[in-house]
C-alpha atoms as a PDB file:
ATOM      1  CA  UNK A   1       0.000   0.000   0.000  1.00  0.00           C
ATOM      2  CA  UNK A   2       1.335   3.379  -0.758  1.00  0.00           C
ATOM      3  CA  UNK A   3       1.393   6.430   1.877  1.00  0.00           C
ATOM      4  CA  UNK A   4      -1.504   7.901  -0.177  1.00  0.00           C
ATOM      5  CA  UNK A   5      -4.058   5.627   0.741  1.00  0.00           C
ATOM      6  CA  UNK A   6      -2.892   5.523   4.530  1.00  0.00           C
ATOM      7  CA  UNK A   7      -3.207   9.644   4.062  1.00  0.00           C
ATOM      8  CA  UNK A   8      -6.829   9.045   2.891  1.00  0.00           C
ATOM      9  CA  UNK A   9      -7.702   6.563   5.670  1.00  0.00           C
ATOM     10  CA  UNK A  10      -6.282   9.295   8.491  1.00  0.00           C
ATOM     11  CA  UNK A  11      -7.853  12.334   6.478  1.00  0.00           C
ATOM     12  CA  UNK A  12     -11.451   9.737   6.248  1.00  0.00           C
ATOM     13  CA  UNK A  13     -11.219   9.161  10.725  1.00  0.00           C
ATOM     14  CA  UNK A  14     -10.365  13.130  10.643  1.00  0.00           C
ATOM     15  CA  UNK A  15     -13.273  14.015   9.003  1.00  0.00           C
ATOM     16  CA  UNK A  16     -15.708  11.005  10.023  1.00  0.00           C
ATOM     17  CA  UNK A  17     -14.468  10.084  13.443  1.00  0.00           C
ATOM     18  CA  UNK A  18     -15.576   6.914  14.800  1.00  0.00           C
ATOM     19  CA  UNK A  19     -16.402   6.701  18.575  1.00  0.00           C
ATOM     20  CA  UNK A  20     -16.511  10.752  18.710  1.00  0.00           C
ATOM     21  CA  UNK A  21     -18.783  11.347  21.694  1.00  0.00           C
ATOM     22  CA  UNK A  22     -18.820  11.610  25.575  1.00  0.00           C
ATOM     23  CA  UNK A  23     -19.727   8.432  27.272  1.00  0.00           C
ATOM     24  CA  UNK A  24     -21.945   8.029  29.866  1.00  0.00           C
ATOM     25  CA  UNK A  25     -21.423   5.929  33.079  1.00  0.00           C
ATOM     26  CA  UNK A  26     -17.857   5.116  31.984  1.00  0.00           C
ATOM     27  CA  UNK A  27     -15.386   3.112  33.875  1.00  0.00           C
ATOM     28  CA  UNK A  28     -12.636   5.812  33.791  1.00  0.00           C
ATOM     29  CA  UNK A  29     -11.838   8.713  31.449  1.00  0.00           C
ATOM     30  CA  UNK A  30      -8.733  10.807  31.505  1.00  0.00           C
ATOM     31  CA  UNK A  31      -8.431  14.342  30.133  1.00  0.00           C
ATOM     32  CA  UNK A  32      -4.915  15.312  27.753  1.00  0.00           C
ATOM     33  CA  UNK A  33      -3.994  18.161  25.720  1.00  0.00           C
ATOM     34  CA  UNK A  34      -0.708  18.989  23.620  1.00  0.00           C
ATOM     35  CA  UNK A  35       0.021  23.010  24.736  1.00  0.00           C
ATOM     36  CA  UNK A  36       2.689  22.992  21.756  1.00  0.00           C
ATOM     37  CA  UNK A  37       0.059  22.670  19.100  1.00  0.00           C
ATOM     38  CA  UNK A  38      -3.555  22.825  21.113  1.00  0.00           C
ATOM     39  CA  UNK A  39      -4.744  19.219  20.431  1.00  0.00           C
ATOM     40  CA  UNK A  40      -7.256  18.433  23.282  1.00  0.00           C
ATOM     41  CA  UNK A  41      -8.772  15.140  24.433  1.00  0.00           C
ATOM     42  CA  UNK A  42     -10.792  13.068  27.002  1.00  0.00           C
ATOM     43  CA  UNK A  43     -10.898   9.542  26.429  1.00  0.00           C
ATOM     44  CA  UNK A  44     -13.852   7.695  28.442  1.00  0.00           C
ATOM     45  CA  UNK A  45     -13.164   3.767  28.455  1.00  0.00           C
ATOM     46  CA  UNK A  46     -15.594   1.006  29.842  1.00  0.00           C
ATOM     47  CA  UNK A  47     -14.078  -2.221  31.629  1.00  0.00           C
ATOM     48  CA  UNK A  48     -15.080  -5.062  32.253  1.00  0.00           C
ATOM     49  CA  UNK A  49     -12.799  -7.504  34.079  1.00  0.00           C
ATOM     50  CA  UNK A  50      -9.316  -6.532  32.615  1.00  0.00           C
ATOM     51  CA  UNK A  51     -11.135  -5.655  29.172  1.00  0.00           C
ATOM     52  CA  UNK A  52     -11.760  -2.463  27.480  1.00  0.00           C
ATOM     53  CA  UNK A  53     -14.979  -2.970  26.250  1.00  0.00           C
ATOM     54  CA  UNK A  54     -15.760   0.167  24.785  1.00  0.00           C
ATOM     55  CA  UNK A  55     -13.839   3.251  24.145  1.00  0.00           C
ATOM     56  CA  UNK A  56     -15.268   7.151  23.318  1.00  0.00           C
ATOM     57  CA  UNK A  57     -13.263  10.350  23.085  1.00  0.00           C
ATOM     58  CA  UNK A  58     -13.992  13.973  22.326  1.00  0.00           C
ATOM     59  CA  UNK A  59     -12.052  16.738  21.961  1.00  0.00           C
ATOM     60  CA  UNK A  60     -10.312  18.676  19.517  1.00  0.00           C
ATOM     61  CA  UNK A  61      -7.038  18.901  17.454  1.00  0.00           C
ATOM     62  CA  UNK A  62      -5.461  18.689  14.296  1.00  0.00           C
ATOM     63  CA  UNK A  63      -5.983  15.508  11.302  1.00  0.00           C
ATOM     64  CA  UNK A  64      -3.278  13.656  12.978  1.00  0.00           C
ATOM     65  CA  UNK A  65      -4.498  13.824  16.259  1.00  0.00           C
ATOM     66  CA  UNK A  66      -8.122  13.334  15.851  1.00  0.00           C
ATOM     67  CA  UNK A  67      -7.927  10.811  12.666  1.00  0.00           C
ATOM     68  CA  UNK A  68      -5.343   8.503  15.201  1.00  0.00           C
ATOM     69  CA  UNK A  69      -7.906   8.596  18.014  1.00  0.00           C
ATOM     70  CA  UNK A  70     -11.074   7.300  15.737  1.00  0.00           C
ATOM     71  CA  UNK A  71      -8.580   4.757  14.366  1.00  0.00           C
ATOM     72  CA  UNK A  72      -7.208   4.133  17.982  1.00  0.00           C
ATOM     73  CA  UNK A  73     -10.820   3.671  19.723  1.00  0.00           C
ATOM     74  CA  UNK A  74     -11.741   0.791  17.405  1.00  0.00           C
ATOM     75  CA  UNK A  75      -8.053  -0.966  17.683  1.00  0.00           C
ATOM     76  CA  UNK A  76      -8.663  -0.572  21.715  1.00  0.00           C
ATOM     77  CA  UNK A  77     -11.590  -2.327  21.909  1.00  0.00           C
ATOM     78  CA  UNK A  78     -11.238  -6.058  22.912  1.00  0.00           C
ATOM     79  CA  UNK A  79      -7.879  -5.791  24.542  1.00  0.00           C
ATOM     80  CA  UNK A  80      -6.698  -6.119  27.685  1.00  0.00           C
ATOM     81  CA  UNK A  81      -5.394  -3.134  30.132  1.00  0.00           C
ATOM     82  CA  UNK A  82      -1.802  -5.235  29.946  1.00  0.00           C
ATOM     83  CA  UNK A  83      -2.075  -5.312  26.332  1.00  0.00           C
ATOM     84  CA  UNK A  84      -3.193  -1.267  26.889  1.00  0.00           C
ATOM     85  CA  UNK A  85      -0.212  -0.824  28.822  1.00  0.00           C
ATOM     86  CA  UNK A  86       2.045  -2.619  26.293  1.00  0.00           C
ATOM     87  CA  UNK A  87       1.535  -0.220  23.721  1.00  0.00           C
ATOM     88  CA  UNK A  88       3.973   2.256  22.470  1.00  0.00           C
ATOM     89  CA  UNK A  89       4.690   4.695  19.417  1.00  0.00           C
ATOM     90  CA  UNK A  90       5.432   1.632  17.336  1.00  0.00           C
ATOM     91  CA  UNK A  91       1.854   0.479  17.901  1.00  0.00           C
ATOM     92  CA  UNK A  92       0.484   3.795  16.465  1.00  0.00           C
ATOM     93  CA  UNK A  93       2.996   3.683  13.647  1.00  0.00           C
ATOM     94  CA  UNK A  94       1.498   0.244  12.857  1.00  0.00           C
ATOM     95  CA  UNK A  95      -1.815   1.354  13.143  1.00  0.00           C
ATOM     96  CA  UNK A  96      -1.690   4.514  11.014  1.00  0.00           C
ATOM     97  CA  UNK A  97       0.589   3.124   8.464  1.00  0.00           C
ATOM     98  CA  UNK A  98       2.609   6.164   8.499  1.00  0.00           C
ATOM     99  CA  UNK A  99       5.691   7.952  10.584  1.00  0.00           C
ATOM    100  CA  UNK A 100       4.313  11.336  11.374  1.00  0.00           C
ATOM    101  CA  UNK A 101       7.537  12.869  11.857  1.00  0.00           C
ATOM    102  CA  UNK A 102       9.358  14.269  14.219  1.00  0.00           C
ATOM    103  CA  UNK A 103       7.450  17.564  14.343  1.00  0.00           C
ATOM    104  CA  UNK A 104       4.012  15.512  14.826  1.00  0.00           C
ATOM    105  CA  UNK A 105       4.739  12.621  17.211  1.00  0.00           C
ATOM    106  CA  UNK A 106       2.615  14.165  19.604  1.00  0.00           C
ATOM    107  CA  UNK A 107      -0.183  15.145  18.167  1.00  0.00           C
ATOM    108  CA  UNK A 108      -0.034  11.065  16.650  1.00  0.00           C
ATOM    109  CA  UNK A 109       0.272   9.904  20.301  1.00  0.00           C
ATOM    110  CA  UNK A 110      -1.724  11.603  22.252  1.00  0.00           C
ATOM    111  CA  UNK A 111      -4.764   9.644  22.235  1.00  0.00           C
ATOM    112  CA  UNK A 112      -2.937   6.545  23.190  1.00  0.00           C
ATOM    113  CA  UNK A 113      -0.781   8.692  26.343  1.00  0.00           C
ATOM    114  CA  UNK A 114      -4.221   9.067  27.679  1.00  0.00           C
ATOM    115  CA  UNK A 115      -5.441   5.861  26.942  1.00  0.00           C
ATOM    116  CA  UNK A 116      -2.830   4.679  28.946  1.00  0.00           C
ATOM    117  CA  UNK A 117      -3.239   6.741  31.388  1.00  0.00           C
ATOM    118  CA  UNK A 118      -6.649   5.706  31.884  1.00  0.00           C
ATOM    119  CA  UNK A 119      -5.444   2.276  32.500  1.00  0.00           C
ATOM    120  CA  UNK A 120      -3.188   2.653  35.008  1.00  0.00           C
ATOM    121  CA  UNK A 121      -5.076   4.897  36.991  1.00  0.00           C
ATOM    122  CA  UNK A 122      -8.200   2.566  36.542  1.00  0.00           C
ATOM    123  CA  UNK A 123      -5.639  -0.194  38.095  1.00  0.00           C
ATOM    124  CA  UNK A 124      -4.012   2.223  40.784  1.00  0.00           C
ATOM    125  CA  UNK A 125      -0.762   1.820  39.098  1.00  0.00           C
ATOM    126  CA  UNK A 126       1.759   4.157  38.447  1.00  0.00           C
ATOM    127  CA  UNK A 127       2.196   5.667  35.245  1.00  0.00           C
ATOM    128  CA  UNK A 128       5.077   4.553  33.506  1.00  0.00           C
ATOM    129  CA  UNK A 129       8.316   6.593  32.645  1.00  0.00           C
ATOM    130  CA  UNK A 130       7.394   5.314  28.754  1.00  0.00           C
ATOM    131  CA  UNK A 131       3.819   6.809  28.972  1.00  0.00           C
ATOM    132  CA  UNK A 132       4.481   9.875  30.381  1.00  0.00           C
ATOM    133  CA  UNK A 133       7.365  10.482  27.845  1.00  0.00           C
ATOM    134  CA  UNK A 134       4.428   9.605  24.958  1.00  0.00           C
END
C-alpha cells in the first residue's frame, strides 16, 4: 500500500471520526492536551474484568491527532489493560501506516498517552516513565 491511501484513511477518521462522543457511566476517562500545538482530548473507556470494552473520546485537534484517536478507539476495543499498557509509538505507527515525523509525534500519540493513562489509573498503578514520555 502506498502512503496515499494511509493519508486518505487518516484524512477519512479526521473528518468522520468513529467513537466521537462523551460516554456516559464510563469506567474511567482521563483528560490530555498537547500546549505545543492545542490538540485536546478526554478519552472515556468502559471495563469489564481486565477488558476495554468500549472506548469514546472527544475533543479537539489537528488531522493527525483526531484521525489517530477514531482509528485508535476501534483498535482498543477487545484488549486487555496489559495489552493497553504494552503499547507504544510503534503500535500507532502500525496502526496509522505512516511515521508522522518528528514535528508531529505528539499530536499522533496523544490519544494513546491518555489511553494509557486511563489504565493505570483505573488499576491504581503508576504511570510509567514510557507513557508519560508519549
Amino acid at each position: 500500500m502506498g502512503l496515499d491511501i494511509y493519508a486518505e484513511e487518516m484524512i477519512s477518521h479526521y473528518e468522520h471520526p468513529h467513537n466521537k462522543r462523551k460516554m456516559e457511566n464510563p469506567s474511567i476517562e482521563f483528560h490530555e492536551n498537547n500546549p505545543l500545538c492545542g490538540d485536546d482530548i478526554t478519552v472515556y473507556c468502559l471495563i469489564e474484568g481486565d477488558v476495554v470494552k468500549e472506548m469514546a473520546f472527544v475533543g479537539d485537534g489537528c488531522a493527525i491527532s483526531i484521525g489517530t484517536a477514531s482509528m485508535l478507539t476501534d483498535f482498543a476495543k477487545g484488549k486487555t489493560l496489559d495489552e493497553i499498557e504494552k503499547m507504544g509509538f510503534g503500535t500507532i505507527k502500525d496502526l496509522i501506516g505512516i511515521d508522522p515525523g518528528p514535528a508531529r509525534v505528539k499530536c499522533a500519540t496523544l490519544a494513546l498517552k491518555t489511553l494509557k493513562r486511563c489504565a493505570f489509573l483505573y488499576q491504581h498503578k503508576e504511570i510509567d516513565q514510557a507513557t508519560k514520555e508519549l
